[in-house]
Protein backbone atom coordinates (compact mmCIF):
# COMPACT_ATOMS: atom_id res chain seq x y z
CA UNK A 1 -3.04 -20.73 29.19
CA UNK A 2 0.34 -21.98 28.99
CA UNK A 3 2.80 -21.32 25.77
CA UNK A 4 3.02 -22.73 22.97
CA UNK A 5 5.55 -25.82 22.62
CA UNK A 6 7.92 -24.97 19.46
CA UNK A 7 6.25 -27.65 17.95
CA UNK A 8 2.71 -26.19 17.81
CA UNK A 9 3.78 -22.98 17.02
CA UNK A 10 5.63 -24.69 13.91
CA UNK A 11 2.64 -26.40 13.14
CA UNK A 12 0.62 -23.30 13.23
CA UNK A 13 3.19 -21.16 11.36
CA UNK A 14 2.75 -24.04 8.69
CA UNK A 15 -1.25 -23.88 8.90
CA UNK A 16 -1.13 -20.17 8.37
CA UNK A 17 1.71 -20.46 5.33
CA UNK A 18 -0.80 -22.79 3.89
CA UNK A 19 -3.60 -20.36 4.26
CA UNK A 20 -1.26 -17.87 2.82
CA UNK A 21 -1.34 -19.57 -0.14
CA UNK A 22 -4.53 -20.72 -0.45
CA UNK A 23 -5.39 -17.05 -0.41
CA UNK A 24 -2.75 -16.13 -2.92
CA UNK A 25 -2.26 -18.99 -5.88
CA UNK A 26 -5.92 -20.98 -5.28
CA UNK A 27 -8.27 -18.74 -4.35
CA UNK A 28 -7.61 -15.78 -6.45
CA UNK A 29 -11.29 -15.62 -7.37
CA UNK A 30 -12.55 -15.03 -3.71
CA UNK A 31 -12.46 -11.12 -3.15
CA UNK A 32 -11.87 -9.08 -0.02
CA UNK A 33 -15.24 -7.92 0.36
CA UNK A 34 -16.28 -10.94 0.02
CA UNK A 35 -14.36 -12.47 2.95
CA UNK A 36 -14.86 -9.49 4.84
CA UNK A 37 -18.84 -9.88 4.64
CA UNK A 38 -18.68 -13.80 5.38
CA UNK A 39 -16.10 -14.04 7.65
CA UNK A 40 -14.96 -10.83 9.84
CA UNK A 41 -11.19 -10.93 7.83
CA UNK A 42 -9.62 -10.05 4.46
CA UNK A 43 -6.13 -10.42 2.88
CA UNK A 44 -6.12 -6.89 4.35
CA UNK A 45 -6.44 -7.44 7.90
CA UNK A 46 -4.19 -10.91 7.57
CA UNK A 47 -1.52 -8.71 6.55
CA UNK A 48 -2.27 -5.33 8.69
CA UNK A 49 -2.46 -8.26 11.63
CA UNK A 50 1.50 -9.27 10.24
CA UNK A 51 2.24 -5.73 10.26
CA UNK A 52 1.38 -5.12 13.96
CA UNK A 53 3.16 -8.35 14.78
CA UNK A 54 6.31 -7.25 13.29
CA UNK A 55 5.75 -3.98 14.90
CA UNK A 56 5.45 -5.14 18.34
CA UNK A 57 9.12 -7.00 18.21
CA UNK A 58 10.81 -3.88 16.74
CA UNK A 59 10.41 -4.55 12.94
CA UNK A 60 9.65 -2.36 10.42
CA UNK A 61 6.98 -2.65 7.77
CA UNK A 62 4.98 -0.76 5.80
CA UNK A 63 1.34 -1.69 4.99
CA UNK A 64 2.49 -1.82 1.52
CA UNK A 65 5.07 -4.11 2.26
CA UNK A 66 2.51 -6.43 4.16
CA UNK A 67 -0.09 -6.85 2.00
CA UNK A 68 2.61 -8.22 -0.72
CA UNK A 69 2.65 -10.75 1.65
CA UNK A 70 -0.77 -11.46 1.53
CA UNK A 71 -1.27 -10.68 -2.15
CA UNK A 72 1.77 -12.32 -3.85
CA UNK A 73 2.26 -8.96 -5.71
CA UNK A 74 1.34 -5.42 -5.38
CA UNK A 75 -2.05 -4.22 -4.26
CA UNK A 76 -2.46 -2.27 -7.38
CA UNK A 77 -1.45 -5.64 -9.39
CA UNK A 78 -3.48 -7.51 -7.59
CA UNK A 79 -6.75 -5.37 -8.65
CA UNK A 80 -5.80 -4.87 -12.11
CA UNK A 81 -5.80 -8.79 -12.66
CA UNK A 82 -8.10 -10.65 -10.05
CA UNK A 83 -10.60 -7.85 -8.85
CA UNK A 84 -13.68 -7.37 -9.84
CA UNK A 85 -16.12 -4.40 -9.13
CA UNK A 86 -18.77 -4.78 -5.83
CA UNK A 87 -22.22 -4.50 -6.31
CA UNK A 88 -24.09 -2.25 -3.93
CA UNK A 89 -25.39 -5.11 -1.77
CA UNK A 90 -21.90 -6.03 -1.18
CA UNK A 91 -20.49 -2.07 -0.37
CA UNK A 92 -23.51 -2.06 1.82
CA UNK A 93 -22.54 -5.12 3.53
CA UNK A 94 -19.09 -5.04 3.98
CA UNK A 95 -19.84 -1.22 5.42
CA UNK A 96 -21.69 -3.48 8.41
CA UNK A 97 -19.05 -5.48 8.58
CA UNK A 98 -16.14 -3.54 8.82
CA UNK A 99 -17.52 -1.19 11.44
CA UNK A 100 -18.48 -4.82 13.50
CA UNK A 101 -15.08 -6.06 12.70
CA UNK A 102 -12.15 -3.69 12.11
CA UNK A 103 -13.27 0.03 13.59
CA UNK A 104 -14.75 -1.92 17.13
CA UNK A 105 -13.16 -0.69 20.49
């Protein structure tokens, strides 16, 4: 596979912003477990992904620090106004889906 021109990787940087934000501002009502039952991924693992990222070209972040990225505030501001509590279908599904998804290798 050959690399990225520096205009696709602009265009993807500005597909990803704009997921970013859909995540952030628009979509405040969709919650982590949630995404992580559906679809594999979380705010979480976008931003531990960014973390590992920065890490790999010699920048520092803490996971803190990356999910404000993802969250648009702190994590503990982020649950105090957008989340809501999971019901035990959900804990029992995102338990499946987090060992398929995130604890694999």
């Amino acid at each position: 596979m050959s690399s990225p021109t520096q205009t696709e990787i602009e265009l993807q940087a500005a597909a990803f912003r704009r997921l970013q934000k859909h995540l952030m501002q628009d979509r405040t009502d969709v919650h982590n477990i949630d995404m992580m039952n559906l679809a594999g991924f979380c705010r979480n693992c976008l931003s531990r992904w960014y973390q590992e990222a920065s890490a790999e070209r010699g920048i520092e972040m803490t996971k803190d620090e990356a999910r404000e990225l993802y969250y648009g505030m702190t994590m503990d501001a982020w649950k105090a106004d957008y989340q809501t509590p999971a019901d035990d279908t959900q804990k029992e599904a995102f338990d499946t889906a987090f060992k398929e998804n995130v604890t694999k290798g």
